[in-house]
N, C-alpha and C. Protein backbone atom coordinates (compact mmCIF):
# COMPACT_ATOMS: atom_id res chain seq x y z
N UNK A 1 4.95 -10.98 53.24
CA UNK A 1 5.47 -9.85 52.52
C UNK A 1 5.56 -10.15 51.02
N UNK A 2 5.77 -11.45 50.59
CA UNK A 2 5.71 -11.87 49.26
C UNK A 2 4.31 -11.77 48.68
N UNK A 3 3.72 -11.49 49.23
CA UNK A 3 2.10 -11.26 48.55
C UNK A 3 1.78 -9.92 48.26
N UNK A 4 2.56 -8.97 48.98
CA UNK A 4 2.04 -7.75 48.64
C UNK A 4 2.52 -7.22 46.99
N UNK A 5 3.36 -7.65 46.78
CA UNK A 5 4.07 -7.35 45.62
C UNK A 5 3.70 -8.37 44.41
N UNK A 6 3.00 -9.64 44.69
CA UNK A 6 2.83 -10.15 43.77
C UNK A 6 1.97 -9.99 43.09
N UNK A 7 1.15 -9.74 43.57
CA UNK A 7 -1.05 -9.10 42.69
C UNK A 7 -0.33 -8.24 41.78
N UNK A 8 0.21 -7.25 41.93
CA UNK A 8 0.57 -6.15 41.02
C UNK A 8 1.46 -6.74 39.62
N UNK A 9 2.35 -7.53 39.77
CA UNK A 9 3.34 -8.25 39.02
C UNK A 9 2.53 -9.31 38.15
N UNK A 10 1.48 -9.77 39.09
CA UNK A 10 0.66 -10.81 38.59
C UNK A 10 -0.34 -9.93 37.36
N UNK A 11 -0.44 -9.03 37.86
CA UNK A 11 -1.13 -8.28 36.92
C UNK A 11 -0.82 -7.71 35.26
N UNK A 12 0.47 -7.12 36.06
CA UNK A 12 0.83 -6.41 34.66
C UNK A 12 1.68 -7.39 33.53
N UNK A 13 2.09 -8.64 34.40
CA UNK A 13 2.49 -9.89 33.47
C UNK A 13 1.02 -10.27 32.75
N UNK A 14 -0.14 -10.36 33.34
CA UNK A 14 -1.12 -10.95 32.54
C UNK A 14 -1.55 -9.87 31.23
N UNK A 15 -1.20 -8.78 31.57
CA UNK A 15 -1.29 -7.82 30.79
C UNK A 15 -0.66 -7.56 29.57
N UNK A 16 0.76 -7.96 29.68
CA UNK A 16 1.74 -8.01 28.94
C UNK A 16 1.77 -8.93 28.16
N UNK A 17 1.53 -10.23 28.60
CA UNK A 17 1.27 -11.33 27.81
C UNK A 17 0.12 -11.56 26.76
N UNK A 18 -1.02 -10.93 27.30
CA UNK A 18 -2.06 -10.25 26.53
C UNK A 18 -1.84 -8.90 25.17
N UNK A 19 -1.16 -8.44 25.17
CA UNK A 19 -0.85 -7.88 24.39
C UNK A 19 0.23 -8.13 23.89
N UNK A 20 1.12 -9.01 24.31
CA UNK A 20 2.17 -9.67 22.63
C UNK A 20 1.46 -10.95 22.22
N UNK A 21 0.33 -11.54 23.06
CA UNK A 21 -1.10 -12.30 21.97
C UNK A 21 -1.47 -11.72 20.83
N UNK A 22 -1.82 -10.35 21.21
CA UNK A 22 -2.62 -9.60 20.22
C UNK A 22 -1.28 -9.10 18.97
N UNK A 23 -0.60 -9.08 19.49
CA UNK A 23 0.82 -8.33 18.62
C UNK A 23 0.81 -9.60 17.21
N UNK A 24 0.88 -10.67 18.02
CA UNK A 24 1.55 -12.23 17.66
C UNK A 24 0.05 -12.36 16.45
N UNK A 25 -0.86 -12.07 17.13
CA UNK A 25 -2.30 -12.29 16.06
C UNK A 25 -2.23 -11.65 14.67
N UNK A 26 -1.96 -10.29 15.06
CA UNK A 26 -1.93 -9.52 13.81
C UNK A 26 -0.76 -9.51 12.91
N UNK A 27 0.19 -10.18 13.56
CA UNK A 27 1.67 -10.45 12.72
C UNK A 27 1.04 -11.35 11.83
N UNK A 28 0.16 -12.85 12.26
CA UNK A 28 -0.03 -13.76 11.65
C UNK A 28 -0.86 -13.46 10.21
N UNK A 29 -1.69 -12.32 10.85
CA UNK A 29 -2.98 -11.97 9.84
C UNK A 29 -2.08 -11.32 9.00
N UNK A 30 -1.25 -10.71 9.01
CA UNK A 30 -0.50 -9.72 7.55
C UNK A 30 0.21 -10.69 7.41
N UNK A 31 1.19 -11.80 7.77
CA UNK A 31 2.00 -12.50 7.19
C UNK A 31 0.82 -13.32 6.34
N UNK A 32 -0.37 -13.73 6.46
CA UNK A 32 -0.64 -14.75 5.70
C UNK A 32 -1.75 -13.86 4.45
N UNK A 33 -1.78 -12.39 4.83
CA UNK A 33 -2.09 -11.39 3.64
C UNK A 33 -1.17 -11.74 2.95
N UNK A 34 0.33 -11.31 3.00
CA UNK A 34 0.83 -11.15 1.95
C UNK A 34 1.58 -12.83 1.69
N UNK A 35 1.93 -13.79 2.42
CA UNK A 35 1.46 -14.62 1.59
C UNK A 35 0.69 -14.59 0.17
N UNK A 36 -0.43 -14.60 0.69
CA UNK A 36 -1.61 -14.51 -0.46
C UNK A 36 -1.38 -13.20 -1.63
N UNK A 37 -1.34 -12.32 -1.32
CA UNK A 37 -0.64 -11.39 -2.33
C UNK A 37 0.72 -11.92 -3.18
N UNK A 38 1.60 -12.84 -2.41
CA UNK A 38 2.64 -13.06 -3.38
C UNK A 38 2.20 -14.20 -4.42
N UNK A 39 1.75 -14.93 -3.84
CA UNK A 39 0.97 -15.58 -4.83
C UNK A 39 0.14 -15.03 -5.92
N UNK A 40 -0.77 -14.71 -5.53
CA UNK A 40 -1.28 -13.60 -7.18
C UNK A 40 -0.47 -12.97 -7.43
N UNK A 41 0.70 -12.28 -7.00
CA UNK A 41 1.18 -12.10 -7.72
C UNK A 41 2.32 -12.61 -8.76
N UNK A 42 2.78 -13.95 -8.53
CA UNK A 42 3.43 -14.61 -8.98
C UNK A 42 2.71 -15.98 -10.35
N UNK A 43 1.18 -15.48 -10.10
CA UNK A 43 0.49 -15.57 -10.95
C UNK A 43 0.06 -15.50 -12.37
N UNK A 44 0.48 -16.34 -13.53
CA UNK A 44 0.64 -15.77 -14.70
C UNK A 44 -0.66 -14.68 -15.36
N UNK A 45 -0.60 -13.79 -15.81
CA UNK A 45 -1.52 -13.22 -16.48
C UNK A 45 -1.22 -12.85 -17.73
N UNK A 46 -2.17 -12.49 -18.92
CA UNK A 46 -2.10 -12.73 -19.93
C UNK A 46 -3.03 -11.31 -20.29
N UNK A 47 -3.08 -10.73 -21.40
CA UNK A 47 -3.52 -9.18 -22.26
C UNK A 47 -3.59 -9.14 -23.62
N UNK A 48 -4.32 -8.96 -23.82
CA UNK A 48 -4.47 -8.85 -25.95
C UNK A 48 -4.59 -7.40 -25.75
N UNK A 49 -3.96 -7.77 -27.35
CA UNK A 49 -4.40 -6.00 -28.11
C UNK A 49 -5.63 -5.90 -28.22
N UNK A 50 -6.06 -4.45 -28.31
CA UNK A 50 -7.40 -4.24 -28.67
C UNK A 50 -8.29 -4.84 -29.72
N UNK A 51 -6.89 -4.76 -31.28
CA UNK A 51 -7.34 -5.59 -32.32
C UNK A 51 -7.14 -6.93 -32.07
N UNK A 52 -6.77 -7.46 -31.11
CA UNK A 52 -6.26 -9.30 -30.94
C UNK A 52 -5.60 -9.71 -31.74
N UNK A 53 -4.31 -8.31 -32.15
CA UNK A 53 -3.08 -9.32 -33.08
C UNK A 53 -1.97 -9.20 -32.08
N UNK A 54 -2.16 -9.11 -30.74
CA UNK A 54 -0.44 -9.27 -29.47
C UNK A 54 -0.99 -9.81 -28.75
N UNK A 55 -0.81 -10.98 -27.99
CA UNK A 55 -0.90 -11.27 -26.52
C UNK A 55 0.44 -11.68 -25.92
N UNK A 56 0.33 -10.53 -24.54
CA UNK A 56 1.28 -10.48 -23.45
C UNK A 56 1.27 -11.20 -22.47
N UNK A 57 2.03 -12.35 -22.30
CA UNK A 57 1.80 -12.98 -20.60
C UNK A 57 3.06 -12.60 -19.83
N UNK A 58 2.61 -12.70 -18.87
CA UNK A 58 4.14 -12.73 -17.43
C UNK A 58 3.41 -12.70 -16.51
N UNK A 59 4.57 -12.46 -15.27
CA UNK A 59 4.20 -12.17 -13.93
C UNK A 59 4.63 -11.04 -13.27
N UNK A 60 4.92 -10.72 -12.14
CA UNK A 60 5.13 -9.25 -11.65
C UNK A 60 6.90 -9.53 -11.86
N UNK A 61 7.42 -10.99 -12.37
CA UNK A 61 8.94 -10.58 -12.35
C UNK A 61 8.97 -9.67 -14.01
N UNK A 62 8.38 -9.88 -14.72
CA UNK A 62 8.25 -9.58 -16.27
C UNK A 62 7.10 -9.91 -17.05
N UNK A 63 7.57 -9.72 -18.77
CA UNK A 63 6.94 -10.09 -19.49
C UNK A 63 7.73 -12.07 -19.81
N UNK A 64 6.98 -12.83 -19.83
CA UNK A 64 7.67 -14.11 -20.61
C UNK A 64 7.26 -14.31 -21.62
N UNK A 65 6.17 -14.26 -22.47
CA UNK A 65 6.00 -14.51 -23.41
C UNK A 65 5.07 -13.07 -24.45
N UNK A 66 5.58 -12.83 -25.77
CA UNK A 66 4.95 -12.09 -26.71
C UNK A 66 4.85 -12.73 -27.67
N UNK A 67 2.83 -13.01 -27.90
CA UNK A 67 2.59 -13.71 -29.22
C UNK A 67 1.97 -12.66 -29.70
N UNK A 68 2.87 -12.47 -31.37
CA UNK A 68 1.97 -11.62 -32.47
C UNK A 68 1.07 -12.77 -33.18
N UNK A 69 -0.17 -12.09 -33.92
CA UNK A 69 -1.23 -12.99 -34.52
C UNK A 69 -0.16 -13.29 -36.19
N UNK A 70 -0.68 -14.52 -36.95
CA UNK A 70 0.01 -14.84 -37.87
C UNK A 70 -0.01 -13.70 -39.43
N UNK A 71 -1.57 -12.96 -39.23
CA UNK A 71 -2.10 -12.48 -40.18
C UNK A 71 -1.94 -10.65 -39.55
N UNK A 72 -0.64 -10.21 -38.34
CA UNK A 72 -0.94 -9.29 -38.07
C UNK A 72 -0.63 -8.12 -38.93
N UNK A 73 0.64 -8.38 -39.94
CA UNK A 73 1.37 -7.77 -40.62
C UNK A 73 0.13 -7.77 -41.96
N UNK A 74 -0.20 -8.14 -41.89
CA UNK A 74 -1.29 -8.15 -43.42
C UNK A 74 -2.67 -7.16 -42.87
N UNK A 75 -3.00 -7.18 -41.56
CA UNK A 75 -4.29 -6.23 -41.07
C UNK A 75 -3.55 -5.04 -40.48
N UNK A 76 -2.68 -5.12 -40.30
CA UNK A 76 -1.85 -3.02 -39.43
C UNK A 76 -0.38 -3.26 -40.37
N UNK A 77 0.02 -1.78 -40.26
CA UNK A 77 1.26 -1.17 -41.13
C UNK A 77 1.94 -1.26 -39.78
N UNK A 78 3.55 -1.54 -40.41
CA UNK A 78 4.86 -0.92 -39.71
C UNK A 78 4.47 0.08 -39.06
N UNK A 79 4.01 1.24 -39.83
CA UNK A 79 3.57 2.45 -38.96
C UNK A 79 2.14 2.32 -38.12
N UNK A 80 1.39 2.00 -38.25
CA UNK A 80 0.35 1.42 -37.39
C UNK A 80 1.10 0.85 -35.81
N UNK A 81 1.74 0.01 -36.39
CA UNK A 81 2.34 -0.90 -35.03
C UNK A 81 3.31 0.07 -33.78
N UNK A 82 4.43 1.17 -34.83
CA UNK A 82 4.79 1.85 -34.08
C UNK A 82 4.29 2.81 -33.11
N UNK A 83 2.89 3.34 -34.04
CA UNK A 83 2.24 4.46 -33.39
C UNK A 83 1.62 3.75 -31.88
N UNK A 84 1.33 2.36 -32.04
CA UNK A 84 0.82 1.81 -30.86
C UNK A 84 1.79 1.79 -29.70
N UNK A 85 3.10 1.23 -29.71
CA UNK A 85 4.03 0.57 -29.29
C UNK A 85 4.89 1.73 -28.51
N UNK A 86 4.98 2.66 -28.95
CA UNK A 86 6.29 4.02 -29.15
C UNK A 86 5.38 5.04 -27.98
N UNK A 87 6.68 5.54 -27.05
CA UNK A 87 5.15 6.84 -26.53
C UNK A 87 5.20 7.90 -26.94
N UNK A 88 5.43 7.96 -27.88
CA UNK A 88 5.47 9.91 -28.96
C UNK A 88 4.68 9.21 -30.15
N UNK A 89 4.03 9.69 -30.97
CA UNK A 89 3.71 9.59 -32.17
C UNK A 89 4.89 9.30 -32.91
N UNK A 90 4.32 8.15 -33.79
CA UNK A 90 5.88 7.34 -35.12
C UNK A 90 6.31 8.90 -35.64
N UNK A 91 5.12 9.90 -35.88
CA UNK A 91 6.00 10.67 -37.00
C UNK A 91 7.45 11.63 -36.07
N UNK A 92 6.85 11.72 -34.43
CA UNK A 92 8.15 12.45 -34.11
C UNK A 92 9.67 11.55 -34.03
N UNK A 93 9.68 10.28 -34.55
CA UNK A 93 11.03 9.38 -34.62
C UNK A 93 11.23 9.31 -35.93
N UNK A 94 10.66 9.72 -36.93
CA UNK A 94 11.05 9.47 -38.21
C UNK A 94 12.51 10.35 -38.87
N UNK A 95 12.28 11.47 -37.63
CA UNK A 95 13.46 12.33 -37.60
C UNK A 95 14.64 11.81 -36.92
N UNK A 96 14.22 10.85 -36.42
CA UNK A 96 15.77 10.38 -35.07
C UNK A 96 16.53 9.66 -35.81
């Protein structure tokens, strides 16, 4: 009588176990995606200005470092710099 019931049990255990394999697989494959994603992103990167008088480095926590060029103030105006920097045009703050 213990046999009739076991094929079936035997079954849907092999079944079951088979699919928290597959569960357990694809957990591994996105855990070691984003692994890898946190890493680049914890990755320093770095950006110049168009004219190459700012470069920006950081990572996705921030910015850490802002280098202006030595000669930037002598090639762009105060107002030059704002109009870049500001997101309205300098002339609508000249009123603020």
């Amino acid at each position: 009588m213990n046999d009739d019931w076991s094929a079936p049990t035997r079954a849907s255990n092999d079944a079951l176990r088979a699919q928290i394999d597959a569960m357990l697989d694809t957990f591994n494959a996105e855990k070691s995606a984003l692994l890898d994603a946190q890493s680049q992103a914890a990755a320093l990167a770095s950006v110049w200005s168009e004219d190459g008088l700012v470069r920006a480095s950081g990572t996705i926590v921030g910015v850490s470092e802002v280098h202006i060029a030595a000669d930037a103030f002598k090639r762009a105006t105060p107002e030059s710099w704002a109009a870049r920097s500001l997101p309205y045009p300098y002339s609508k703050w000249s009123d603020v």
